[in-house]
N, C-alpha and C. Protein backbone atom coordinates (compact mmCIF):
# COMPACT_ATOMS: atom_id res chain seq x y z
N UNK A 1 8.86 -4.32 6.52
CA UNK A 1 7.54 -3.77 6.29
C UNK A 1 7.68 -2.28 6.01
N UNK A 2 6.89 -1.92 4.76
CA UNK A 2 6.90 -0.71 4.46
C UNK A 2 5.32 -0.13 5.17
N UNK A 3 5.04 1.41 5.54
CA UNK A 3 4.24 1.86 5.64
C UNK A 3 3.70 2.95 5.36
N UNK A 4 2.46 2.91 4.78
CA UNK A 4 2.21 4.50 3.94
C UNK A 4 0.85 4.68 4.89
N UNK A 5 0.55 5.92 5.11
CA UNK A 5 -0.16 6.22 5.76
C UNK A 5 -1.02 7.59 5.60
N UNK A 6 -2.08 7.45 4.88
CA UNK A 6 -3.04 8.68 4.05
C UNK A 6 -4.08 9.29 4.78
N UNK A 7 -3.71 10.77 4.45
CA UNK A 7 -4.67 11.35 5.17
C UNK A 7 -5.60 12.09 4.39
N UNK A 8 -6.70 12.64 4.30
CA UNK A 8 -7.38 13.52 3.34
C UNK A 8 -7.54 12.80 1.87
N UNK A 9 -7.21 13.47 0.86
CA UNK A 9 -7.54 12.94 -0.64
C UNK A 9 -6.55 12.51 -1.53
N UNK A 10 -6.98 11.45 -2.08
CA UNK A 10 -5.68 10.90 -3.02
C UNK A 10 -6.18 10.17 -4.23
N UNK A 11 -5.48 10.58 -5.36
CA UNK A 11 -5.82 9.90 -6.75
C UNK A 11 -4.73 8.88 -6.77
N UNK A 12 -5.94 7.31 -7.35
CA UNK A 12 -4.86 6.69 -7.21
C UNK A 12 -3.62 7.06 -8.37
N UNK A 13 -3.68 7.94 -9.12
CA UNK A 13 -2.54 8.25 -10.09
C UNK A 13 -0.96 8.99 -9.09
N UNK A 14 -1.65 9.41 -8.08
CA UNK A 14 -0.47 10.32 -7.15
C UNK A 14 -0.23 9.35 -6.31
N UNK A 15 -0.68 7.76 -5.74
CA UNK A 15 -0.13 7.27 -4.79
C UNK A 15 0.77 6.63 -5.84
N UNK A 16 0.52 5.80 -6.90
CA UNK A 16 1.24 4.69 -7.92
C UNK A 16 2.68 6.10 -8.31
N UNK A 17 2.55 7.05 -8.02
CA UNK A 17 3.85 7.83 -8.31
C UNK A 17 4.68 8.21 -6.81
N UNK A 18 3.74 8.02 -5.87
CA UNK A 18 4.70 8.05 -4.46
C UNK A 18 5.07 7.07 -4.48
N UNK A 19 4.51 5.87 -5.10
CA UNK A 19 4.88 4.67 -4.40
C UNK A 19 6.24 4.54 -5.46
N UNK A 20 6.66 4.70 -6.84
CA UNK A 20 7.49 4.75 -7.69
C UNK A 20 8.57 5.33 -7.03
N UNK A 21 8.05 6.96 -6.53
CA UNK A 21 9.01 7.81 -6.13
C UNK A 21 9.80 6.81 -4.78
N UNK A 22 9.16 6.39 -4.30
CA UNK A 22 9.90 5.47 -2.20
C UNK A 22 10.68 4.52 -3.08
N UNK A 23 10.06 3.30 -3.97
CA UNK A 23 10.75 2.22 -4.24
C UNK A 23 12.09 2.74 -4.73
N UNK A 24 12.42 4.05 -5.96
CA UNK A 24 13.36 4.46 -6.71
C UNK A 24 13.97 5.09 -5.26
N UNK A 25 13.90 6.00 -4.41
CA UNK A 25 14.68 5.94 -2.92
C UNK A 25 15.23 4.72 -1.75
N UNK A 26 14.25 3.85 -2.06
CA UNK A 26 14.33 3.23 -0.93
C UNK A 26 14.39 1.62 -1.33
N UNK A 27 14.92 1.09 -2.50
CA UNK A 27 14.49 -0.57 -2.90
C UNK A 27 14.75 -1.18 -1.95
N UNK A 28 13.56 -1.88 -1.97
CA UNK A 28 13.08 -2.84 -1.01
C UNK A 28 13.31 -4.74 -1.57
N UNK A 29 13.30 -5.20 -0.17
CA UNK A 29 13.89 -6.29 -0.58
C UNK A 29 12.77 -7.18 -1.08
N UNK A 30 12.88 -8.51 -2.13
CA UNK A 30 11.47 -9.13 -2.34
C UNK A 30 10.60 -9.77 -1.40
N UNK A 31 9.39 -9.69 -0.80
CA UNK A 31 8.45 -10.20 -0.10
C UNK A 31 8.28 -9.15 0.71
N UNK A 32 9.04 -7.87 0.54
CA UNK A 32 8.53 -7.03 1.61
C UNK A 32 7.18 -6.77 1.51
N UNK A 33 6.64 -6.73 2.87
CA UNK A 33 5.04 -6.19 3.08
C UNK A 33 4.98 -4.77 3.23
N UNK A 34 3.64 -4.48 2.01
CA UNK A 34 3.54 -2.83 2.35
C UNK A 34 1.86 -2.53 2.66
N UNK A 35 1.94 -1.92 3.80
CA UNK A 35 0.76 -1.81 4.22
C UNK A 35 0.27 -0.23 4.12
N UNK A 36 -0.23 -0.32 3.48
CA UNK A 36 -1.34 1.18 3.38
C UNK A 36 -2.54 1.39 4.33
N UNK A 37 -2.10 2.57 5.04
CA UNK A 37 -3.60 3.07 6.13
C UNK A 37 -4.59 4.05 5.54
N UNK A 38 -4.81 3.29 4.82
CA UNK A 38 -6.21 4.77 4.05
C UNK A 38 -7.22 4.62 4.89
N UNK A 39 -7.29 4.83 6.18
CA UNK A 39 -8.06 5.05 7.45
C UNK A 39 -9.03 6.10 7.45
N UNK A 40 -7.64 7.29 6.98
CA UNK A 40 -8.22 8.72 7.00
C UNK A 40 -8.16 9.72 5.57
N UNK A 41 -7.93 8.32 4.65
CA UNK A 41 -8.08 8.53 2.87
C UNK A 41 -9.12 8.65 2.11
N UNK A 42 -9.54 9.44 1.14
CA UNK A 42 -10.66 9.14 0.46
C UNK A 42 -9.49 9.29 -0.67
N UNK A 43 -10.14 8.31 -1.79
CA UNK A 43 -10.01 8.40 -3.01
C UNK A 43 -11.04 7.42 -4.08
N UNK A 44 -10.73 7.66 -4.69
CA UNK A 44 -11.58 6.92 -6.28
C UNK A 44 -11.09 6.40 -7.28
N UNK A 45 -10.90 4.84 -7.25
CA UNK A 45 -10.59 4.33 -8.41
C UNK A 45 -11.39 3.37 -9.70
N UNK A 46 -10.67 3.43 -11.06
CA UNK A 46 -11.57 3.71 -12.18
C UNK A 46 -10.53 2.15 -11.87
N UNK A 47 -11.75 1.59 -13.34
CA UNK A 47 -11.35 -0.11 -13.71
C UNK A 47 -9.73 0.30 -14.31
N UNK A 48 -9.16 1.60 -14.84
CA UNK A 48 -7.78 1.55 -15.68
C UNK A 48 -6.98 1.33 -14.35
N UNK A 49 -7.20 1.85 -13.12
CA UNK A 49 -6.42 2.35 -12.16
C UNK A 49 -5.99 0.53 -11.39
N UNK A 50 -6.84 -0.14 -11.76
CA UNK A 50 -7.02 -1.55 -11.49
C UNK A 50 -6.17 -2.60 -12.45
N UNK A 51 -6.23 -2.10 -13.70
CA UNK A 51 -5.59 -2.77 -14.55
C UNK A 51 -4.25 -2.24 -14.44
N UNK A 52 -3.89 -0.81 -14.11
CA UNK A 52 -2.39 -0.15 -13.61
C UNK A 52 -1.47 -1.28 -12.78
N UNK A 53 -2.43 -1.51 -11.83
CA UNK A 53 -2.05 -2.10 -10.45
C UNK A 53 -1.51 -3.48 -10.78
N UNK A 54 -2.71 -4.14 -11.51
CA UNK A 54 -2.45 -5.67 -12.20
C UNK A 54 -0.89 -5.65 -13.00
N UNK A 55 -0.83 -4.68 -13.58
CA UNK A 55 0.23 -4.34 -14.90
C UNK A 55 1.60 -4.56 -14.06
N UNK A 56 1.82 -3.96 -13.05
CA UNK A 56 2.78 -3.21 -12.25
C UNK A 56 3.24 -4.73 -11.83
N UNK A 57 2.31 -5.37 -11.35
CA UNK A 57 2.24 -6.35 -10.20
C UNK A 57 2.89 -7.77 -11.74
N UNK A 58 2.22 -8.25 -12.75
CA UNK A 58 2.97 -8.66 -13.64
C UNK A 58 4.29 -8.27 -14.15
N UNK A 59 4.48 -7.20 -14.06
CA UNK A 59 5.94 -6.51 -14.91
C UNK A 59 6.87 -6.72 -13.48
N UNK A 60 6.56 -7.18 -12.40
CA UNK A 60 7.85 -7.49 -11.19
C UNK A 60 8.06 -8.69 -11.24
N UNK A 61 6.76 -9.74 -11.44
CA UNK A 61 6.88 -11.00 -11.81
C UNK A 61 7.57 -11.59 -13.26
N UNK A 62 7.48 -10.64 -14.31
CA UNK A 62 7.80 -10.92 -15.58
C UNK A 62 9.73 -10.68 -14.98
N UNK A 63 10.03 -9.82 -14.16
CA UNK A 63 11.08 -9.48 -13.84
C UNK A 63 11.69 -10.35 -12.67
N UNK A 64 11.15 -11.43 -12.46
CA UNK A 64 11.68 -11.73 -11.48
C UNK A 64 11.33 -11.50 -10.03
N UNK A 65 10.90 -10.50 -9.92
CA UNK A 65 11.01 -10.17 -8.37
C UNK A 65 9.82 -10.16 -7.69
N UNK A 66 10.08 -11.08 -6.98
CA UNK A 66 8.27 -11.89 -6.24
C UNK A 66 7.63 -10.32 -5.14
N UNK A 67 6.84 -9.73 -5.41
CA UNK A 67 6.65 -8.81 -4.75
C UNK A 67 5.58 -9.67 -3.49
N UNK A 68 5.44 -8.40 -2.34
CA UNK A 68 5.36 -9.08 -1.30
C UNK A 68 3.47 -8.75 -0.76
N UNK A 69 3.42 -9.39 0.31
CA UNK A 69 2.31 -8.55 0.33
C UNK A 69 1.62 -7.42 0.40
N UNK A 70 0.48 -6.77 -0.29
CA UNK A 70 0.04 -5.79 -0.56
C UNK A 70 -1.19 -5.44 0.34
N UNK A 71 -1.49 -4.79 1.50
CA UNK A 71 -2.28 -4.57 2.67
C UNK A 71 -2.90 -3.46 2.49
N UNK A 72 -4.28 -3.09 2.77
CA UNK A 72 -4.31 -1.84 3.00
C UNK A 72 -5.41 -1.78 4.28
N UNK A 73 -5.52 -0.83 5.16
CA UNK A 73 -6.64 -0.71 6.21
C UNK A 73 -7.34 0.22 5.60
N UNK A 74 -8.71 0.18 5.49
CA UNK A 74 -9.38 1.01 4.79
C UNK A 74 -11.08 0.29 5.37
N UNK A 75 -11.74 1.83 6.11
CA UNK A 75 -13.06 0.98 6.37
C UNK A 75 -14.46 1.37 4.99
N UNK A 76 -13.48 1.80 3.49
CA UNK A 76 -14.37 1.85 2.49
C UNK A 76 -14.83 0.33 2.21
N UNK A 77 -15.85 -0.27 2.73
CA UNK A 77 -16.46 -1.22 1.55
C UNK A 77 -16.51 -1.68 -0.14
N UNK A 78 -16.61 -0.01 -0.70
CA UNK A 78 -16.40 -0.30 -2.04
C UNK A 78 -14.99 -0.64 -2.33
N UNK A 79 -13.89 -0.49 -1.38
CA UNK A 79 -12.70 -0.63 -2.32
C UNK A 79 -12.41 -2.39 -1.66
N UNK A 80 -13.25 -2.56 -0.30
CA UNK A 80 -12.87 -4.19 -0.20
C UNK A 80 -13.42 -4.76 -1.61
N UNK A 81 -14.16 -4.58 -2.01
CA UNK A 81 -15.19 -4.96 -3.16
C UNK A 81 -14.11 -5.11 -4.29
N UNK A 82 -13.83 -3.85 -4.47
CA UNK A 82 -12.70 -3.40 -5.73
C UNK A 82 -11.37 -4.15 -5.43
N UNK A 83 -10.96 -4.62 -4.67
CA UNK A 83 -9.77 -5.74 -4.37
C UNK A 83 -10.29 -7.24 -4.76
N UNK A 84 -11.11 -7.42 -4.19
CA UNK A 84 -11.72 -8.30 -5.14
C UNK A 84 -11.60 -8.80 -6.25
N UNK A 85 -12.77 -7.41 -6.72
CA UNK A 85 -12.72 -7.72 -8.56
C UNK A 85 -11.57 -7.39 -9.34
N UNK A 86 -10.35 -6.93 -8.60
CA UNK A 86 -9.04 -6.78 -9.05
C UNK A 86 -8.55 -8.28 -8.77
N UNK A 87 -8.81 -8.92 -8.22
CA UNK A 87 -8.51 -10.19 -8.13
C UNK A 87 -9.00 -11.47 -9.26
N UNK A 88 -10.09 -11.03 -9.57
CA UNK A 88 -10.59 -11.73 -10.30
C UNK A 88 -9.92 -11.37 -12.05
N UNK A 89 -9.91 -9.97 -11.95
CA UNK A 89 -9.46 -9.77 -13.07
C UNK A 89 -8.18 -10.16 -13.47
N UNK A 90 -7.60 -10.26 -12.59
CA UNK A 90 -5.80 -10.82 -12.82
C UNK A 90 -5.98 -11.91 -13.45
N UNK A 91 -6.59 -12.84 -13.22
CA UNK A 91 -6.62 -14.30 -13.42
C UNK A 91 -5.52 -15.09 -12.54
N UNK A 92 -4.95 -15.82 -13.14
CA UNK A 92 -3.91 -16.80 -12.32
C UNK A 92 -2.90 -15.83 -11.63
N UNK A 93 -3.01 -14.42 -11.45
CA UNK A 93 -1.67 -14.01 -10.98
C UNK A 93 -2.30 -13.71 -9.31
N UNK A 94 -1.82 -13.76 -8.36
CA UNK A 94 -2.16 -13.75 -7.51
C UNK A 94 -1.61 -12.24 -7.17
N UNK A 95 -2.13 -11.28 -6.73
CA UNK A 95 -2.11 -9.75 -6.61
C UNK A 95 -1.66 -9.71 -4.73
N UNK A 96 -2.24 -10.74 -4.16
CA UNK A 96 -1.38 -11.22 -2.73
C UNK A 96 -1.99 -9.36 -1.92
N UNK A 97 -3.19 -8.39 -2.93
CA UNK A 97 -3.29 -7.59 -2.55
C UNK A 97 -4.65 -7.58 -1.44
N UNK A 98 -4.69 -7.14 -0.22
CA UNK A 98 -5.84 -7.85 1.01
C UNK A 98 -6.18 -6.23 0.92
N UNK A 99 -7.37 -6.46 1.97
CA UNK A 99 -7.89 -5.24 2.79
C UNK A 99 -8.52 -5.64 3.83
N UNK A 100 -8.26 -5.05 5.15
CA UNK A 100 -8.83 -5.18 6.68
C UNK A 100 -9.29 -4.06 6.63
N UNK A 101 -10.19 -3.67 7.98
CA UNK A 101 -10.89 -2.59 8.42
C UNK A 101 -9.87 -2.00 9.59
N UNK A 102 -9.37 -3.53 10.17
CA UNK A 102 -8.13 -2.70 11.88
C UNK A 102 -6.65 -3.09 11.36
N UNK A 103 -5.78 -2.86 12.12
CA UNK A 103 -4.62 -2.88 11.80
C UNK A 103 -4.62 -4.63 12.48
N UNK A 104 -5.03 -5.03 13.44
CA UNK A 104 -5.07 -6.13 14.15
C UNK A 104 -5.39 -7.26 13.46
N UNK A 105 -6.39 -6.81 12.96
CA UNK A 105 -6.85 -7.87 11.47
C UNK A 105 -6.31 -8.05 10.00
N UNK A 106 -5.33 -7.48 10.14
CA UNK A 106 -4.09 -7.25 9.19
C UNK A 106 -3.30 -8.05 9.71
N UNK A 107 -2.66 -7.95 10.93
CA UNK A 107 -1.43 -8.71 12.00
C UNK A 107 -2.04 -10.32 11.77
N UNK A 108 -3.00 -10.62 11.85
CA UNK A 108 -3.51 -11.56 12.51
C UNK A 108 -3.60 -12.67 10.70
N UNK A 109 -4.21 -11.90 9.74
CA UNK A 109 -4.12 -12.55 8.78
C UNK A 109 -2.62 -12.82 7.76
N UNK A 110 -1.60 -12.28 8.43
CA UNK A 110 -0.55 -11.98 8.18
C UNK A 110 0.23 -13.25 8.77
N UNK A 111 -0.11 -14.05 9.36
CA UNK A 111 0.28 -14.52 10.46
C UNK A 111 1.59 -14.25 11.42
N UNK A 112 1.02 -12.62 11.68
CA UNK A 112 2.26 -11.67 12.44
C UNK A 112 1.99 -12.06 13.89
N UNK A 113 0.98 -12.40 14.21
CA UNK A 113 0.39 -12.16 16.11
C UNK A 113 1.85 -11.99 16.98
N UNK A 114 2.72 -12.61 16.76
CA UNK A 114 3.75 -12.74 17.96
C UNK A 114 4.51 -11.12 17.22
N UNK A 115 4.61 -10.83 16.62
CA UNK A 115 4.92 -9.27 16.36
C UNK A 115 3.79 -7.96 16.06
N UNK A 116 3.04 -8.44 17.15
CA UNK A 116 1.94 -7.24 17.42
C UNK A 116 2.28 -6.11 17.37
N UNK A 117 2.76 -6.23 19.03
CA UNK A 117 3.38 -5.31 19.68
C UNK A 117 4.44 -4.30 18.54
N UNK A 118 5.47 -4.43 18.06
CA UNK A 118 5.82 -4.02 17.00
C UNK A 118 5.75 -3.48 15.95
N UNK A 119 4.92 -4.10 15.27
CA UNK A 119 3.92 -3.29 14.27
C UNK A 119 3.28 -2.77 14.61
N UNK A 120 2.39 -2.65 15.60
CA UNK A 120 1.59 -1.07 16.22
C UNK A 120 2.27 -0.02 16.50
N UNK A 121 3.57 -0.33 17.23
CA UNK A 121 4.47 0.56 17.44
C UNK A 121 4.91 1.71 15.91
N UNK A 122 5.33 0.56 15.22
CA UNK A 122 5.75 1.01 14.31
C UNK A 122 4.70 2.04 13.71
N UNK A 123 3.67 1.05 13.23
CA UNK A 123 2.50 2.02 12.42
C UNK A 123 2.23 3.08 12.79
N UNK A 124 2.37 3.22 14.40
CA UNK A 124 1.91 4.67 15.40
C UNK A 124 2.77 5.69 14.80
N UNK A 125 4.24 5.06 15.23
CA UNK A 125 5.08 5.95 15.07
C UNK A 125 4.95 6.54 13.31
N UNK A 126 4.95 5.79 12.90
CA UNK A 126 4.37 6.36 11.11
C UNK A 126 3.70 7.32 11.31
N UNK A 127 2.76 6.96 11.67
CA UNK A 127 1.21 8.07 12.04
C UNK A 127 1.50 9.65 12.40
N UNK A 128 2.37 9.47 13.85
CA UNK A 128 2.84 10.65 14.54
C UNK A 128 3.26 11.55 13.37
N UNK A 129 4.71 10.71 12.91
CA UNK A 129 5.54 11.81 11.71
C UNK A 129 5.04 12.01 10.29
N UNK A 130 3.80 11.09 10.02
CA UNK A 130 2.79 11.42 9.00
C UNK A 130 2.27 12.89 9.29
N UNK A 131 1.25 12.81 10.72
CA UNK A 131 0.82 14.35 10.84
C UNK A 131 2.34 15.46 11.43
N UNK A 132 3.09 15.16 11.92
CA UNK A 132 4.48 15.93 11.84
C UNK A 132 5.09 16.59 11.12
N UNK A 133 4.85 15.57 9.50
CA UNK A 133 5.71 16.26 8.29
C UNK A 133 4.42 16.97 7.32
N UNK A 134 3.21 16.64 7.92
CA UNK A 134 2.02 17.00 6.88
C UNK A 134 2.49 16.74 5.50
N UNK A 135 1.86 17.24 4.60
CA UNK A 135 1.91 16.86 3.05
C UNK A 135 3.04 17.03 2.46
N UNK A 136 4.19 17.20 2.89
CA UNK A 136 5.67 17.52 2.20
C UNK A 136 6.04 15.81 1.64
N UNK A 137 5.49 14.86 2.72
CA UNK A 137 6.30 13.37 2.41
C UNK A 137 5.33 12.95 1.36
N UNK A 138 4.02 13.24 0.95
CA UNK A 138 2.93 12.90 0.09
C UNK A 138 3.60 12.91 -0.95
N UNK A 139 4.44 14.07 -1.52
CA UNK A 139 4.63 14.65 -2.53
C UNK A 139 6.22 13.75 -3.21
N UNK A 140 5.80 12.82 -4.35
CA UNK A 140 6.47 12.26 -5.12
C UNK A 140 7.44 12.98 -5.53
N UNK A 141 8.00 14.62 -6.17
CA UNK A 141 8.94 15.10 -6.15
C UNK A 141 10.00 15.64 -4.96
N UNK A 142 9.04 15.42 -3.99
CA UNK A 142 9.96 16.09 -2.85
C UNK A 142 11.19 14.48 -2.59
N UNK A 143 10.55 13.20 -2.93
CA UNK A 143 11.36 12.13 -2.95
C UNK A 143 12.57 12.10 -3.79
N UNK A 144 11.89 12.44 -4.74
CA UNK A 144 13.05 12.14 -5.88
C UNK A 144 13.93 13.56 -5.40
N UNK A 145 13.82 14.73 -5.33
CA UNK A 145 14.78 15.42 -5.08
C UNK A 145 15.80 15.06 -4.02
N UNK A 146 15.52 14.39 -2.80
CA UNK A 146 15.67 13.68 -1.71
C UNK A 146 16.86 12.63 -2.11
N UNK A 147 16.51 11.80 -3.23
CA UNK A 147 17.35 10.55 -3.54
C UNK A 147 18.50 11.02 -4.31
């Protein structure tokens, strides 16, 4: 399980390049779960930023590589909405992309329950060194210089 964890403001054009920047550091194996906490995120996405996502999510499948599930905690309504109609728009491809409001309701639809304990841990500990490192880990070039 991967975990990203947002604080303050984000275009989705700067997460789809963090998220480029971690995978090109860090490849991950297929089915890994990545869970996004936009808890304490605001951002705004346009129907292109949707079709990005769709694109991305076909071009791993066109490649082979079954990507895993896509989570995010987020108590925006409009973007449960917008997962959705990103769903619909895919057609037959299944985007496997959810949204909960708790982290618990993530575990639970995951069918994680017997690794609760764990993943809270974990996510916490994310959290801590999220506000620890402040905006240095946000930043897609500070990765790539890194790798």
């Amino acid at each position: 399980m991967i975990i990203y964890a947002g604080k303050g403001y984000s275009t989705p054009s700067d997460f789809f390049a963090l998220e480029k920047a971690a995978f090109l550091k860090h490849p991950r194996p297929p089915g890994m779960i990545t869970l996004v906490d936009a808890l304490d995120l605001t951002t705004a996405f346009e129907l292109s930023d949707i079709h990005r996502f769709i694109e991305n999510i076909k071009r791993l499948a066109d490649s082979g590589v079954e990507p895993g599930p896509y989570i995010m905690l987020t108590r925006d309504w409009g973007l449960h909405v917008l997962a959705e109609a990103a769903q619909l728009l895919a057609g037959k491809i299944d985007l496997k992309a959810r949204m909960y409001f708790t982290i618990q309701e993530a575990i639970v639809a995951l069918g994680l329950s017997d690794h609760k304990a764990e993943i809270i841990q974990l996510w916490n500990e994310c959290n801590v060194e999220s506000l620890r490192t402040s905006s240095a880990t946000a930043n897609p070039q500070t990765l790539k210089q890194a790798a």
